[in-house]
Protein backbone atom coordinates (compact mmCIF):
# COMPACT_ATOMS: atom_id res chain seq x y z
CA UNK A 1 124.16 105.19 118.64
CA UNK A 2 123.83 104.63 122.59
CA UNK A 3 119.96 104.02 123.50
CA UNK A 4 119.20 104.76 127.43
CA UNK A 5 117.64 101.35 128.91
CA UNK A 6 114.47 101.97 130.44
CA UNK A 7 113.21 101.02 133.31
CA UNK A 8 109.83 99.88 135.20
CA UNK A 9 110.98 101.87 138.27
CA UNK A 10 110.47 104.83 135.78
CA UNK A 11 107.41 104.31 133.88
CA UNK A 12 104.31 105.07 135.85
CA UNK A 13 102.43 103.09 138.31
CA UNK A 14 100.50 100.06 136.71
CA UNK A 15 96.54 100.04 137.62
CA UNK A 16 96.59 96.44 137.96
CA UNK A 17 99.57 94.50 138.54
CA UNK A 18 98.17 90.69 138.03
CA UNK A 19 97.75 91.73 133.90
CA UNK A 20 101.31 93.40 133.68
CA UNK A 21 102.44 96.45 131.58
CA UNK A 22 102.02 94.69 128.02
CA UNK A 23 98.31 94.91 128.41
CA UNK A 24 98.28 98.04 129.78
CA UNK A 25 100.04 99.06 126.90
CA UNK A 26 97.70 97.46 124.64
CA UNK A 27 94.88 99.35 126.77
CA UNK A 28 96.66 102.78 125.37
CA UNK A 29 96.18 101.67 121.54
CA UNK A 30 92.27 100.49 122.53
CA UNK A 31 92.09 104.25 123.54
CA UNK A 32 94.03 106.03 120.76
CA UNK A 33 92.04 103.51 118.07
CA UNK A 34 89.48 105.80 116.34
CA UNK A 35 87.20 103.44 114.48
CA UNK A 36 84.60 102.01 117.14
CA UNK A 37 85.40 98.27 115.24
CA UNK A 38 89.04 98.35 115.33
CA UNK A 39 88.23 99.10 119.67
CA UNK A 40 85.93 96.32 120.04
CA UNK A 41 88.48 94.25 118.44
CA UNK A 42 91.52 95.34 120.31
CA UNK A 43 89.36 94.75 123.06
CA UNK A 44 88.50 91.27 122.41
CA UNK A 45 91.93 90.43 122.40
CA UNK A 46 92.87 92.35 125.37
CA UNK A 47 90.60 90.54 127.09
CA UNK A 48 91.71 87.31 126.13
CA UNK A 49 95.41 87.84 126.98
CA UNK A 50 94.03 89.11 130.17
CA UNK A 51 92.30 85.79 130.64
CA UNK A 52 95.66 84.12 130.49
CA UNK A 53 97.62 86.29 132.59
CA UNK A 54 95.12 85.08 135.11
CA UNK A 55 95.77 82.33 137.58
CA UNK A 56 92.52 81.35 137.74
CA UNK A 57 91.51 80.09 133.93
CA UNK A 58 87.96 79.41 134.56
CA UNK A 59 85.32 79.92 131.93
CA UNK A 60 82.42 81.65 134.11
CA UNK A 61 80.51 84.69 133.67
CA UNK A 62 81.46 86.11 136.60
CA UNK A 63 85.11 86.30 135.53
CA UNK A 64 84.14 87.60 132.21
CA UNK A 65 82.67 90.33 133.79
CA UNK A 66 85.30 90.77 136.07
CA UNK A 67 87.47 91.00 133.18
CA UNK A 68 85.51 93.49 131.36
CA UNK A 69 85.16 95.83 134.56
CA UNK A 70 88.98 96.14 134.58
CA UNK A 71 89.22 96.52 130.73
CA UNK A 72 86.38 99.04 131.07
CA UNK A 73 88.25 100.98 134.24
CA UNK A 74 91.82 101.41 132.65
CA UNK A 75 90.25 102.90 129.21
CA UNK A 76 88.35 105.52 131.48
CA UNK A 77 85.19 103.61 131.03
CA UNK A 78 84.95 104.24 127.10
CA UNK A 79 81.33 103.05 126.00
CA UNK A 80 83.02 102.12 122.54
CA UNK A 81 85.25 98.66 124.11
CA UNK A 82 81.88 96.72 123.38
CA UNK A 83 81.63 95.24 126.47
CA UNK A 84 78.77 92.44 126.63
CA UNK A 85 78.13 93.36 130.18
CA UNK A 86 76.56 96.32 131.97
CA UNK A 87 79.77 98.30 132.92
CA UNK A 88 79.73 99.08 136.72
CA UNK A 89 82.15 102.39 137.56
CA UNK A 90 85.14 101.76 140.17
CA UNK A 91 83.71 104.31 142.48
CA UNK A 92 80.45 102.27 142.95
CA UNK A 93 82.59 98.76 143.13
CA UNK A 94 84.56 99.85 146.53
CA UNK A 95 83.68 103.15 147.92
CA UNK A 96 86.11 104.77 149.82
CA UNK A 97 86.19 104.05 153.45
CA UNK A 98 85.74 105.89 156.17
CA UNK A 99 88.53 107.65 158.18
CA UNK A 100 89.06 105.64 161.79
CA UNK A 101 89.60 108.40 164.14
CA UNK A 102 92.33 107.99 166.53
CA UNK A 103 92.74 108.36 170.18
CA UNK A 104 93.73 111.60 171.34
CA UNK A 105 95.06 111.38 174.71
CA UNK A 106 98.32 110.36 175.76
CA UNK A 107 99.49 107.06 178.12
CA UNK A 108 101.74 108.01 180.70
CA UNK A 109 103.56 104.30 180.63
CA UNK A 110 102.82 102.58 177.09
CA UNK A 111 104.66 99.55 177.88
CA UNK A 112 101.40 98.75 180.33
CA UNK A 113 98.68 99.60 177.73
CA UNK A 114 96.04 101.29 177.90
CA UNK A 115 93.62 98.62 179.08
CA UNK A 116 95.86 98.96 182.64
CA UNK A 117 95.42 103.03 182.89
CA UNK A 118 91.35 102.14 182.63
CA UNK A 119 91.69 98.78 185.13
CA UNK A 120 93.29 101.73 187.87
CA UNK A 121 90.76 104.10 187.03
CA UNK A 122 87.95 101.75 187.69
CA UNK A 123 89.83 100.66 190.79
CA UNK A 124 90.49 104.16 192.21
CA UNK A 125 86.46 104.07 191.81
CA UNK A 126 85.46 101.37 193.98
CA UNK A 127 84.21 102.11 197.40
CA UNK A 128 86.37 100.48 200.11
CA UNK A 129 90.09 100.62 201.27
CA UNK A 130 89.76 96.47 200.64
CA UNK A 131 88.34 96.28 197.26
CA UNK A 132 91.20 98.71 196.25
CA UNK A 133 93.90 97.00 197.80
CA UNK A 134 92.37 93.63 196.24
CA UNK A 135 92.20 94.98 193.17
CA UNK A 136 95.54 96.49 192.98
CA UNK A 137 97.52 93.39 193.75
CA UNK A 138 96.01 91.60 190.98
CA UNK A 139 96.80 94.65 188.79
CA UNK A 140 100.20 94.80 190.52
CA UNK A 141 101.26 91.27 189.77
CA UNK A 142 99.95 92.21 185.82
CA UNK A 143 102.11 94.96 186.00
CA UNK A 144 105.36 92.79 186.99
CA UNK A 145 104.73 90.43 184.12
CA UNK A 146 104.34 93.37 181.66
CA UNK A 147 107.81 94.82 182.82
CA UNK A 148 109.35 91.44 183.04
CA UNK A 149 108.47 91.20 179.45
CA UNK A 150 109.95 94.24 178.66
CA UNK A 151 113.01 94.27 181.15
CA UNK A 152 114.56 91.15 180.59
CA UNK A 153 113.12 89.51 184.12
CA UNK A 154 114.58 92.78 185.66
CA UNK A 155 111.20 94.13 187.21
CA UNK A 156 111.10 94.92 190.81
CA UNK A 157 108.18 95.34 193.11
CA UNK A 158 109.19 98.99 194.37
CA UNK A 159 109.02 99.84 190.56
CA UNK A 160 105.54 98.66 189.92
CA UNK A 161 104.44 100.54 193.52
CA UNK A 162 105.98 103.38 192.67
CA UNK A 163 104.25 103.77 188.97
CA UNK A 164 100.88 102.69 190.68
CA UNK A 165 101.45 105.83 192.68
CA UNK A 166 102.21 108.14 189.60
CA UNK A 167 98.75 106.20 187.56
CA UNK A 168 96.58 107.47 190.65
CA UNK A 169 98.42 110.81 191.06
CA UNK A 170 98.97 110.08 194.89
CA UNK A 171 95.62 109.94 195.52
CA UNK A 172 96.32 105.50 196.32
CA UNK A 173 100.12 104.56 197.57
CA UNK A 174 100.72 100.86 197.94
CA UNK A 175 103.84 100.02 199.83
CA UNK A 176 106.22 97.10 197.78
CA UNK A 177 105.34 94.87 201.06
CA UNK A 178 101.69 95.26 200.20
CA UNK A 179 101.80 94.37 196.76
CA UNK A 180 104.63 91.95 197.36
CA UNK A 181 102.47 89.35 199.02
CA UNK A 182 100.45 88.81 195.90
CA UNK A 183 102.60 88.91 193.33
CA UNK A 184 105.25 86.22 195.05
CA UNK A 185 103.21 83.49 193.90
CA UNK A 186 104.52 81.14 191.52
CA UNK A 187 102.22 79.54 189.18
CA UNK A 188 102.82 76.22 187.13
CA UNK A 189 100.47 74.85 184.00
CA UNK A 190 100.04 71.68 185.54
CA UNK A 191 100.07 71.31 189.34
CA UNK A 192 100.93 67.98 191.33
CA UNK A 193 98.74 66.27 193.15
């Protein structure tokens, strides 16, 4: 007589993992138990097997009625367990969230985020040739430090220029020489004096 082994990875999902699949099991005979006693007294001892599988063994009502809330959600909420507490249903415990919605448009160069594609917008919107320029070496030398990141150290000026000009859609070409007096700075944590 060859019996097939049987496996968790086979049985169906547990509904609550800390309590394991023995009381779950003894949660199917509170439900198939057709006397209202013999329930409340399966019950009973569900609940105190429950109370050891538990980490936390402290005596306080709020764990008893924790307790009983899980008994009472994984026998469908029978009204026959004899729970000593008002039962509160799952749905009213943790409503469902709500959906985030996600960002629909698409980043021409991901690797720069999409904080950088609104820092260029706001620069292509200020009023002089200056502020522009100002604003686009800082954003420049940002840039650098992104790609360097990315490349290895292998991020060139001409690079960053050049994907400035594809952000603005030629509407605002820096020249590498331009952006290259910024972003040749060094900077140290902790400068001598």
């Amino acid at each position: 007589m060859t019996e097939h082994a049987q496996y968790n990875s086979q049985e169906k999902p547990l509904l609550f993992r800390a309590y394991g699949r023995l009381v779950e099991e003894m949660v199917k005979k509170i439900t198939e138990a057709e006397s209202p006693e013999k329930k409340k007294l399966l019950a009973q001892t569900t609940i105190a097997l429950m109370k050891t599988r538990l980490e936390e063994k402290r005596k306080t009502a709020s764990l008893e009625k924790k307790l009983w809330d899980h008994l009472a959600f994984m026998t469908g909420y029978d009204d026959e367990i004899g729970s000593p507490f008002e039962v509160v249903k799952h749905e009213t415990l943790q409503p469902k969230p709500l959906a985030i919605p996600y960002s629909s448009s698409s980043m021409r160069f991901r690797h720069y985020g999409r904080l950088m594609q609104k820092s260029i917008d706001k620069m292509m919107s200020l009023p002089t040739e200056e502020a522009r320029m100002a604003m686009c070496r800082t954003l420049a030398f940002r840039m650098q430090k992104c790609l360097n990141e990315r490349q290895a150290g292998h991020a060139d000026i001409e690079t960053v220029a050049h994907e400035i000009a594809i952000y603005t859609e030629g509407l605002f070409t820096p020249s590498a020489e331009e952006l290259r007096i910024y972003t040749g700075r060094k900077y140290t944590s902790r400068q001598r004096r």
